[in-house]
C-alpha atoms as a PDB file:
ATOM      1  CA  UNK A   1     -13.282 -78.736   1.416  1.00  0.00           C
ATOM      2  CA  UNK A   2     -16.795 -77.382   1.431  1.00  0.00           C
ATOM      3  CA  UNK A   3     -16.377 -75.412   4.855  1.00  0.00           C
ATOM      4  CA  UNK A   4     -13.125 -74.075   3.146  1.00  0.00           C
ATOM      5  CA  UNK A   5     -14.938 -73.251  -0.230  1.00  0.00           C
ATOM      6  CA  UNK A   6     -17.684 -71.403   1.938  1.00  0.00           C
ATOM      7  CA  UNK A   7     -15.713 -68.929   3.650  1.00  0.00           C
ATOM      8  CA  UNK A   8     -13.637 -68.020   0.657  1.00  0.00           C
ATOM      9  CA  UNK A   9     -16.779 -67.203  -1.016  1.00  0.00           C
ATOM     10  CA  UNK A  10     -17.492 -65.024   1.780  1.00  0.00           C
ATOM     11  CA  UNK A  11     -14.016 -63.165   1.588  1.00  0.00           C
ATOM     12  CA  UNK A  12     -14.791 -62.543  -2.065  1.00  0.00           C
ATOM     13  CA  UNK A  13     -18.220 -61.036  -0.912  1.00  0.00           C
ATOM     14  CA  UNK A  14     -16.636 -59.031   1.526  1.00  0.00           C
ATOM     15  CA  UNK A  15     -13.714 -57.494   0.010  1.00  0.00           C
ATOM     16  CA  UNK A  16     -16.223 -54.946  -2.605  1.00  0.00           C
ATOM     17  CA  UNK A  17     -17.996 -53.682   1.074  1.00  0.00           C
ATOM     18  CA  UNK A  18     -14.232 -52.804   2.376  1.00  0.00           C
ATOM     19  CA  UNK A  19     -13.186 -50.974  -0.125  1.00  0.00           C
ATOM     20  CA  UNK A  20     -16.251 -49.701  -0.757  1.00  0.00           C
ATOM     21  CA  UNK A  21     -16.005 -48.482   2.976  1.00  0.00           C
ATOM     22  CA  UNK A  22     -12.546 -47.484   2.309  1.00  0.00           C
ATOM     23  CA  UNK A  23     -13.324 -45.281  -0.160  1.00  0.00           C
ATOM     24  CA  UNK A  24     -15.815 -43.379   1.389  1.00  0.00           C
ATOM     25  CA  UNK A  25     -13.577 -43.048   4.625  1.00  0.00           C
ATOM     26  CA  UNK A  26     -11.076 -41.413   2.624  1.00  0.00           C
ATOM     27  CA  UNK A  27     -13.313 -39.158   0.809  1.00  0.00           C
ATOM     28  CA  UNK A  28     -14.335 -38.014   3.850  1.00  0.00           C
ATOM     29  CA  UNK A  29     -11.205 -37.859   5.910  1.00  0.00           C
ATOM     30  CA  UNK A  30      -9.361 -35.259   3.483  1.00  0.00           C
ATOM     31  CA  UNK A  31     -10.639 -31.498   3.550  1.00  0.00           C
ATOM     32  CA  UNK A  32     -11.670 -29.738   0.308  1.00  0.00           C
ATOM     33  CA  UNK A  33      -9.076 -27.451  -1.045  1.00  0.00           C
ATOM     34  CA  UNK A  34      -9.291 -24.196   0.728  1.00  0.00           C
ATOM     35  CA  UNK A  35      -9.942 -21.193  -0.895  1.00  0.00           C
ATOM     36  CA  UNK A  36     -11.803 -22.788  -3.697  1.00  0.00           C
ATOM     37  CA  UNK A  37     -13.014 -20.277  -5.565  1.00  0.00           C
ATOM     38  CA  UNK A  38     -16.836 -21.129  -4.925  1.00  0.00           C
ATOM     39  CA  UNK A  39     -18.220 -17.648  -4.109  1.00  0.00           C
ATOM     40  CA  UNK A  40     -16.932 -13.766  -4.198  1.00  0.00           C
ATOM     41  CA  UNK A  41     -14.965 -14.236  -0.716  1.00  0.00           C
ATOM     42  CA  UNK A  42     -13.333 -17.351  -2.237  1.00  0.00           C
ATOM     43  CA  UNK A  43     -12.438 -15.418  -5.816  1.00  0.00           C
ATOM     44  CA  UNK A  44     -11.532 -12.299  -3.776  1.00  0.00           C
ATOM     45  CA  UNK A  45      -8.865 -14.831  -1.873  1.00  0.00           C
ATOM     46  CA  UNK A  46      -7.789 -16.225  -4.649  1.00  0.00           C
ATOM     47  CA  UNK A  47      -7.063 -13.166  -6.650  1.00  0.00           C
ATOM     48  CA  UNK A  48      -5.270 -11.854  -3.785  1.00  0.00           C
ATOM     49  CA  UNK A  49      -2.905 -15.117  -3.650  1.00  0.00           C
ATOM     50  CA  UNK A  50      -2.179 -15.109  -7.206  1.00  0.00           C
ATOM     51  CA  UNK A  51      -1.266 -11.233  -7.148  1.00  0.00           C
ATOM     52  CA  UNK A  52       0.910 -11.865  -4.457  1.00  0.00           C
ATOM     53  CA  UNK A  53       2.627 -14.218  -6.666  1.00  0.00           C
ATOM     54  CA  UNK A  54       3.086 -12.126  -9.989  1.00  0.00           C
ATOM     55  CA  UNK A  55       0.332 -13.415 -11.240  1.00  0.00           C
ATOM     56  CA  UNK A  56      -1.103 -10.243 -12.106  1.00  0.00           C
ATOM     57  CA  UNK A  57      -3.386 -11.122 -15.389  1.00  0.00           C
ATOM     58  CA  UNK A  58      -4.884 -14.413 -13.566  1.00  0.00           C
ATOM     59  CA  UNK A  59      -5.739 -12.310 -10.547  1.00  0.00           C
ATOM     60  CA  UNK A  60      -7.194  -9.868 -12.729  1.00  0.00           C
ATOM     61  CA  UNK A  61      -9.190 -12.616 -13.695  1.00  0.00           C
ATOM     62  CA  UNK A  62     -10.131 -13.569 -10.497  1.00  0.00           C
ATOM     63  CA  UNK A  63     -11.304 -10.519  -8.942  1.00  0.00           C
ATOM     64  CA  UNK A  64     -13.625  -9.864 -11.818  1.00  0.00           C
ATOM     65  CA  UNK A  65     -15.361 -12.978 -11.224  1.00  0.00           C
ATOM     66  CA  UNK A  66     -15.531 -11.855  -7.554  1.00  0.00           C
ATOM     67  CA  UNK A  67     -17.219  -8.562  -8.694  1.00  0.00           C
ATOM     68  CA  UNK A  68     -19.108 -10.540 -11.448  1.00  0.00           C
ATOM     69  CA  UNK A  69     -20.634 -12.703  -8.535  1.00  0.00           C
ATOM     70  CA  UNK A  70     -20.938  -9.924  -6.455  1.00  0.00           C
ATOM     71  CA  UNK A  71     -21.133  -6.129  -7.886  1.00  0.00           C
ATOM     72  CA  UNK A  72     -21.196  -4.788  -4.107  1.00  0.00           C
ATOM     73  CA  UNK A  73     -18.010  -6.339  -3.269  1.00  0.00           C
ATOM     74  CA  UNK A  74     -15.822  -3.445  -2.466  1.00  0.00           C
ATOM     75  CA  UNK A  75     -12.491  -5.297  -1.460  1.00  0.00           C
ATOM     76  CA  UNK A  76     -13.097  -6.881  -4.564  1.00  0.00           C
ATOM     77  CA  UNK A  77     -12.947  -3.985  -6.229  1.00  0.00           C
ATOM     78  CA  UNK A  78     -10.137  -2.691  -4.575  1.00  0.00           C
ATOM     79  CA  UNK A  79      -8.064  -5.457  -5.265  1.00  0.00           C
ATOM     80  CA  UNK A  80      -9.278  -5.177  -9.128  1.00  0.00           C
ATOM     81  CA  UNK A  81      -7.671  -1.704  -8.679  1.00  0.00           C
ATOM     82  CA  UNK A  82      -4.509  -2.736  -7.160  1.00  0.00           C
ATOM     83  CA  UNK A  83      -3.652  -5.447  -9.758  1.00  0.00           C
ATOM     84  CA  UNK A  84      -4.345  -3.556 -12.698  1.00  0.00           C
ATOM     85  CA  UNK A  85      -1.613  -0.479 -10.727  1.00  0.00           C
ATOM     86  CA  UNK A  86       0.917  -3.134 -10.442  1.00  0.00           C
ATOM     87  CA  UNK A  87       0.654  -4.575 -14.366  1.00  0.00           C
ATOM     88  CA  UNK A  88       0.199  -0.989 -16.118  1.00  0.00           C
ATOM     89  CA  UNK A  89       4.090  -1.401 -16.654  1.00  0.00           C
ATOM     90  CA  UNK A  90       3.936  -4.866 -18.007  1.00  0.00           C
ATOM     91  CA  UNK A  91       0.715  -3.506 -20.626  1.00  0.00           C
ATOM     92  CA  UNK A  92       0.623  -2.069 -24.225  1.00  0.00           C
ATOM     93  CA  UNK A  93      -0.939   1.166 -22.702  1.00  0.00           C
ATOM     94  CA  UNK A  94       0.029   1.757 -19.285  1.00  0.00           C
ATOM     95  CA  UNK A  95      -1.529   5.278 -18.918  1.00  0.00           C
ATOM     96  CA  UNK A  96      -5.267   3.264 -19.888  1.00  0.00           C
ATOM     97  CA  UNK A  97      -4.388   0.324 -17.393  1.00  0.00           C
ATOM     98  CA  UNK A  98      -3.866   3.180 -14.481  1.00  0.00           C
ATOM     99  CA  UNK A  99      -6.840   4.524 -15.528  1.00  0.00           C
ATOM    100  CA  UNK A 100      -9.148   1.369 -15.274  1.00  0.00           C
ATOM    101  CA  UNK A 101      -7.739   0.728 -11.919  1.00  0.00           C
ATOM    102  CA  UNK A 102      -8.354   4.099 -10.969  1.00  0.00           C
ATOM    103  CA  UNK A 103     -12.272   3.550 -12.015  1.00  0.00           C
ATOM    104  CA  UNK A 104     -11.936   0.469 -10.293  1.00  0.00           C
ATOM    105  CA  UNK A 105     -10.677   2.156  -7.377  1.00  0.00           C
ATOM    106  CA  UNK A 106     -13.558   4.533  -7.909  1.00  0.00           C
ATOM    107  CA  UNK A 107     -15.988   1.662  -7.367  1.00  0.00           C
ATOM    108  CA  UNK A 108     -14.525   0.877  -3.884  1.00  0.00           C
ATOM    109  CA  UNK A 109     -14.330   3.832  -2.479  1.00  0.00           C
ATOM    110  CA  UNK A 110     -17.960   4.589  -3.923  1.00  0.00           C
ATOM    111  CA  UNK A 111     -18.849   1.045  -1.834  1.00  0.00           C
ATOM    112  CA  UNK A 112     -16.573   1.832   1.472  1.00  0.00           C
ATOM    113  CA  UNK A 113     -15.409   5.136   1.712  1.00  0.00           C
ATOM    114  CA  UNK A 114     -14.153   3.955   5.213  1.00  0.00           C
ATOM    115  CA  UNK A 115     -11.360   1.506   4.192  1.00  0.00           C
ATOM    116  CA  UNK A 116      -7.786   2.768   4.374  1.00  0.00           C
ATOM    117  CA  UNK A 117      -6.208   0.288   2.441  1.00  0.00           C
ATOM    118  CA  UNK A 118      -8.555   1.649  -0.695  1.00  0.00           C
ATOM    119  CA  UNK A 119      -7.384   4.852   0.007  1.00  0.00           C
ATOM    120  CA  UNK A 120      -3.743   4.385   0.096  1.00  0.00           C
ATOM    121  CA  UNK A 121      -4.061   1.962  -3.044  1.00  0.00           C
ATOM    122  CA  UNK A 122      -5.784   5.108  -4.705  1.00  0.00           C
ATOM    123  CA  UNK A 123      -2.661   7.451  -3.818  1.00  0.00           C
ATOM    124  CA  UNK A 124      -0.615   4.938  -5.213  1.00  0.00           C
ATOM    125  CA  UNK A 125      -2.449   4.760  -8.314  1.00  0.00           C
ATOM    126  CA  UNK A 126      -2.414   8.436  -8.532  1.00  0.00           C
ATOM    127  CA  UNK A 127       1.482   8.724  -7.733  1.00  0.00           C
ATOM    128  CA  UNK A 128       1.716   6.189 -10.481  1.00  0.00           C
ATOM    129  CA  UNK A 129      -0.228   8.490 -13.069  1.00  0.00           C
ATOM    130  CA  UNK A 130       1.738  11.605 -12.256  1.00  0.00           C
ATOM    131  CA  UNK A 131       4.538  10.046 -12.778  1.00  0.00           C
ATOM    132  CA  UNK A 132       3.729   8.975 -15.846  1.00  0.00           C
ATOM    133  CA  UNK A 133       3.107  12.566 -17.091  1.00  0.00           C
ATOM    134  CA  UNK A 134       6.263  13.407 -15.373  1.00  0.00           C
ATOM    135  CA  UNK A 135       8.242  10.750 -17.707  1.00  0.00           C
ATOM    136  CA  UNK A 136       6.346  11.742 -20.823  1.00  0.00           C
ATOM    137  CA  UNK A 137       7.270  15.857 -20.240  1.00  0.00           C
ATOM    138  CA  UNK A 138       3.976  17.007 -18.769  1.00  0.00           C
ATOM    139  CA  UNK A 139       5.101  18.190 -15.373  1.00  0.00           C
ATOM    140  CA  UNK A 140       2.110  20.150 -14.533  1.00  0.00           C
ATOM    141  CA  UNK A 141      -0.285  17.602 -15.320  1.00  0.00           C
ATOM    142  CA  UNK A 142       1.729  15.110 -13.171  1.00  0.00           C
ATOM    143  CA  UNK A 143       1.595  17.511 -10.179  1.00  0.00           C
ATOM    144  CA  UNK A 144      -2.312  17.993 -10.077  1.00  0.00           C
ATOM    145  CA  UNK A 145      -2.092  13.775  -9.543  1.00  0.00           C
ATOM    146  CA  UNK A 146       1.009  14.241  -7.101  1.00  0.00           C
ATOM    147  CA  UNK A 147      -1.499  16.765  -4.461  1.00  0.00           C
ATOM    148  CA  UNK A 148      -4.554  13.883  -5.409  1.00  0.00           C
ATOM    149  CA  UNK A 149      -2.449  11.232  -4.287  1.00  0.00           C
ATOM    150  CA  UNK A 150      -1.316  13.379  -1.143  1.00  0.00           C
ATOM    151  CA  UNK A 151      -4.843  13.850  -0.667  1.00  0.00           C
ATOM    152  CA  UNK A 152      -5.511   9.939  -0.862  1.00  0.00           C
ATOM    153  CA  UNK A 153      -2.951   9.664   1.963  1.00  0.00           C
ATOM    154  CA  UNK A 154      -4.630  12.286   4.373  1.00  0.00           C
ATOM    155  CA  UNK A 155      -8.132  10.596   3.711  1.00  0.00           C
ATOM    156  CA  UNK A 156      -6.493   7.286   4.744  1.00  0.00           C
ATOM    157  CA  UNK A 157      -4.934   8.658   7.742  1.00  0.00           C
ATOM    158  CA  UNK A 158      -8.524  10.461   8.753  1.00  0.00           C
ATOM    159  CA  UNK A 159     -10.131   7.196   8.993  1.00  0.00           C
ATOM    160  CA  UNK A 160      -7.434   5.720  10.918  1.00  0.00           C
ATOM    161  CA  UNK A 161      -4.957   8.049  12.295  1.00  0.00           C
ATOM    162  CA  UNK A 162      -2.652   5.094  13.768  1.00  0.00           C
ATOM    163  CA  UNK A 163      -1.783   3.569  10.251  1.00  0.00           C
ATOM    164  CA  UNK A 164       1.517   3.124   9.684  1.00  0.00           C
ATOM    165  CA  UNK A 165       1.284   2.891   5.974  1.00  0.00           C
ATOM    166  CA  UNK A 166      -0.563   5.441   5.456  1.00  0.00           C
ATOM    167  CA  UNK A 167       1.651   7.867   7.275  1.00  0.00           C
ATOM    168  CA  UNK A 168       4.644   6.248   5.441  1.00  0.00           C
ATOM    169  CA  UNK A 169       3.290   7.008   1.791  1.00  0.00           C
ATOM    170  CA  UNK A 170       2.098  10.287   3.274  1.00  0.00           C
ATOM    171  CA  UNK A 171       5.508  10.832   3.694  1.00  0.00           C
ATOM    172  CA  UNK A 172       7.156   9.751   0.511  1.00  0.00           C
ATOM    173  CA  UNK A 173       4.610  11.825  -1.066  1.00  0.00           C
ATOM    174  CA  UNK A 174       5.564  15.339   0.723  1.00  0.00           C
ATOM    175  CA  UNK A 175       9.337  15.226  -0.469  1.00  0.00           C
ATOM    176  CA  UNK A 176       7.977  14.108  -3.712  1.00  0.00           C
ATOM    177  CA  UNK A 177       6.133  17.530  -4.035  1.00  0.00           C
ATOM    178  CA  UNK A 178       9.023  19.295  -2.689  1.00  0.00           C
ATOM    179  CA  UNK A 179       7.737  19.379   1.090  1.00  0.00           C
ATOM    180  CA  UNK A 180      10.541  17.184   2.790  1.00  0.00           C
ATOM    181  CA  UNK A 181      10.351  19.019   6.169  1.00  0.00           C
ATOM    182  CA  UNK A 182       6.436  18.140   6.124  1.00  0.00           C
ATOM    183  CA  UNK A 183       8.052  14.534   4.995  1.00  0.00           C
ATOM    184  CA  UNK A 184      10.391  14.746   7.839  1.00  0.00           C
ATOM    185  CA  UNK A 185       7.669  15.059  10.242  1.00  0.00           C
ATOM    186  CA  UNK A 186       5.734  12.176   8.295  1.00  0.00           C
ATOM    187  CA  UNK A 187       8.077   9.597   8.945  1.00  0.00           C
ATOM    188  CA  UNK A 188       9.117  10.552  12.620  1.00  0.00           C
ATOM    189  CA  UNK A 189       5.228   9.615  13.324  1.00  0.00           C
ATOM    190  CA  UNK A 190       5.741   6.197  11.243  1.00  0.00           C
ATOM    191  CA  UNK A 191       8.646   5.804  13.546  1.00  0.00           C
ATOM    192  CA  UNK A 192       6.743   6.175  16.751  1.00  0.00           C
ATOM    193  CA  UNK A 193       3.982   3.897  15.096  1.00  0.00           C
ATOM    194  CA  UNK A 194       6.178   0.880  14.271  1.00  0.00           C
ATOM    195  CA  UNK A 195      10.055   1.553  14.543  1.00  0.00           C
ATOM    196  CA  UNK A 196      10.424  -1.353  12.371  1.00  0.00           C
ATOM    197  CA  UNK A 197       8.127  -0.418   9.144  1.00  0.00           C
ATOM    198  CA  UNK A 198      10.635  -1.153   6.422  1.00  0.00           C
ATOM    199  CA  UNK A 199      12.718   0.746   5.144  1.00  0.00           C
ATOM    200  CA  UNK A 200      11.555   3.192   7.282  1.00  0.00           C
ATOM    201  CA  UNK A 201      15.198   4.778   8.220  1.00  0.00           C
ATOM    202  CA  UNK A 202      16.044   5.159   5.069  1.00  0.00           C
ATOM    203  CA  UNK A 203      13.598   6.985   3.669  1.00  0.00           C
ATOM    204  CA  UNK A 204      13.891   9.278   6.884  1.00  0.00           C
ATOM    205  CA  UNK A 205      17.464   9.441   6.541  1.00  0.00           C
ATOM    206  CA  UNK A 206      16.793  10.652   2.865  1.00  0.00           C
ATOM    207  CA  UNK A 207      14.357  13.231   3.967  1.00  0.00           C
ATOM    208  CA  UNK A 208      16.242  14.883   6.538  1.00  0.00           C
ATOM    209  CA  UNK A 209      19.477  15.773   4.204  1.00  0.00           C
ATOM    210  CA  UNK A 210      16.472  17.101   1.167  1.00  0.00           C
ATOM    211  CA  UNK A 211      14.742  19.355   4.121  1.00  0.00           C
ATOM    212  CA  UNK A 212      18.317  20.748   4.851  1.00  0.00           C
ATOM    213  CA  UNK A 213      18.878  21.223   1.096  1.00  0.00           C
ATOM    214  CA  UNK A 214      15.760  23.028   0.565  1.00  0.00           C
ATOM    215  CA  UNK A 215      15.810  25.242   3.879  1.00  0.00           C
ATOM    216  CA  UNK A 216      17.612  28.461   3.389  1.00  0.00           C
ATOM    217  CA  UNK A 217      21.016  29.046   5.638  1.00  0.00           C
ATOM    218  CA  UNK A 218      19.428  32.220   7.711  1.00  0.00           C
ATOM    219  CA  UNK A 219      16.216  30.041   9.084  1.00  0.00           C
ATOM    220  CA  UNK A 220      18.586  26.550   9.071  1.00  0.00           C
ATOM    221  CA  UNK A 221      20.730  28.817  11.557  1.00  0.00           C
ATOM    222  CA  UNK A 222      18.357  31.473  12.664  1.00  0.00           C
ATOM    223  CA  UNK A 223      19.244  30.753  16.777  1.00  0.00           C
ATOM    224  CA  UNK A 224      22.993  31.268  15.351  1.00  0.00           C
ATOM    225  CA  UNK A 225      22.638  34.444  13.616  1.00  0.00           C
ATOM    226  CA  UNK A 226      20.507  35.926  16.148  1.00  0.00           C
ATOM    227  CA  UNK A 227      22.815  35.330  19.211  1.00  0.00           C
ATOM    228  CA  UNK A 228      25.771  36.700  16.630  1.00  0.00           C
ATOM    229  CA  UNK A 229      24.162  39.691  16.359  1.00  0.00           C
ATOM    230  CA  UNK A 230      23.198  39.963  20.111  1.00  0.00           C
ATOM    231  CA  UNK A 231      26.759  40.064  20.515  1.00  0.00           C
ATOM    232  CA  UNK A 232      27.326  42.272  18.046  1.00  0.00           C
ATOM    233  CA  UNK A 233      25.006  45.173  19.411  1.00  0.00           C
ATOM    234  CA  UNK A 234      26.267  44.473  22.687  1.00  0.00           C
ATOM    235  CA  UNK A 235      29.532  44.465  22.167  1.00  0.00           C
ATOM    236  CA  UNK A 236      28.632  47.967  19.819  1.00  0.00           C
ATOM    237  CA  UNK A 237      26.710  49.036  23.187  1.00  0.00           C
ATOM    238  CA  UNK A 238      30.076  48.666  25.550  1.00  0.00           C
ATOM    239  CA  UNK A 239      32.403  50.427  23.593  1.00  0.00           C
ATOM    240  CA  UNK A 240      30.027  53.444  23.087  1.00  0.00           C
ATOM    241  CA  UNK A 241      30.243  53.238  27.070  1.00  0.00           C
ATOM    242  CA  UNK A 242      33.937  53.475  27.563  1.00  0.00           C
ATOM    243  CA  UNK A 243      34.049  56.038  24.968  1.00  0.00           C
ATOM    244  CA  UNK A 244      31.777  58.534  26.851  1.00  0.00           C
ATOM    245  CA  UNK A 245      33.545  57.460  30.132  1.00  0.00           C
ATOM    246  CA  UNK A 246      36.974  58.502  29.091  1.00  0.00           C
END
């Protein structure tokens, strides 16, 4: 009975060091949660996650604590910028959201003028803006921000001459401003780049029949109209020939 009572009192004095040892095991057998937002990098990640979900006034949010954390933080910044383009719909003033992310998109650039995701997120803020103007019946106004944007586009496509996007928006922007054969030409280098950028034949498909539309007939069918009147003179030529021969 004693021997019995001894080593149940030493199961009871056990059993608090297992678990205790349990406990700590488990602690440190599961990972902490990643992207916690502990620094700028991890707010910059989490702002982009929860933009990518809709989320546009928590990423907001997020990015700004980025920036707050750190000011140099120029994809912080950018992404600031790019939120605050895709809510300006979803705001009281949409013209003053564009223009904070265009300030934000400022920053960025000002930071890394090398990156050219910030410069194709500015033309997109831009194209945004003009059409804004367009909408509210200031067409002039909206096509000094549709040349900025195109502008945006080019500077992306300077620092990196092999980017896809950039050549894409490049595009899109040309037959916007009435330049679809530039456009055209646009999108047949996005389709050497990456065949399968989305909706890539579409938008080509689109821009061919607008070039035709906007090119007159006589240059559309120059080769045509020149061989036609090749013909024409020589034809003229022969039967000035016979005449004198008979």
């Amino acid at each position: 009975m004693g021997i019995l009572t001894h080593i149940s009192g030493c199961m009871r004095c056990r059993y608090p060091v297992l678990i205790f040892l349990v406990l700590v095991a488990c602690i440190f057998a599961v990972p902490p949660a990643a992207g916690d937002p502990a620094d700028s990098a991890g707010w910059y990640a989490a702002g982009q996650n929860l933009t990518g979900a809709g989320n546009y006034s928590a990423g907001e949010a997020a990015y700004k604590q980025a920036i707050a954390l750190d000011p140099d933080n120029a994809d912080a910044w950018n992404g600031l910028a790019d939120v605050l383009n895709r809510a300006n719909s979803y705001t009281a003033d949409p013209l003053a959201t564009l223009n904070l992310a265009l300030e934000a998109s400022n920053q960025s650039l000002a930071l890394n003028a090398s990156s050219p995701s910030a410069w194709i997120n500015r033309g997109q803020i831009l194209y945004n803006i003009g059409y804004y103007y367009q909408e509210t019946g200031d067409p002039a106004t909206a096509n000094l921000y549709y040349n900025e944007q195109l502008d945006a586009f080019n500077q992306a496509i300077s620092v990196d001459p092999d980017n896809a996007e950039a050549w894409f928006n490049k595009g899109y922007a040309l037959c916007g401003v009435g330049r679809c054969s530039d456009g055209v030409a646009a999108f047949q280098k996005v389709e050497q780049l990456d065949p399968d950028y989305p909706y890539l034949q579409l938008n080509l498909d689109q821009a061919e029949k607008l070039a035709a539309a906007e090119t007159p007939f006589y240059i559309t069918y120059a080769a045509e109209i020149v061989m036609a009147v090749i013909a024409v003179i020589a034809a003229g030529l022969w039967y000035t020939a016979v005449r004198k021969k008979y």
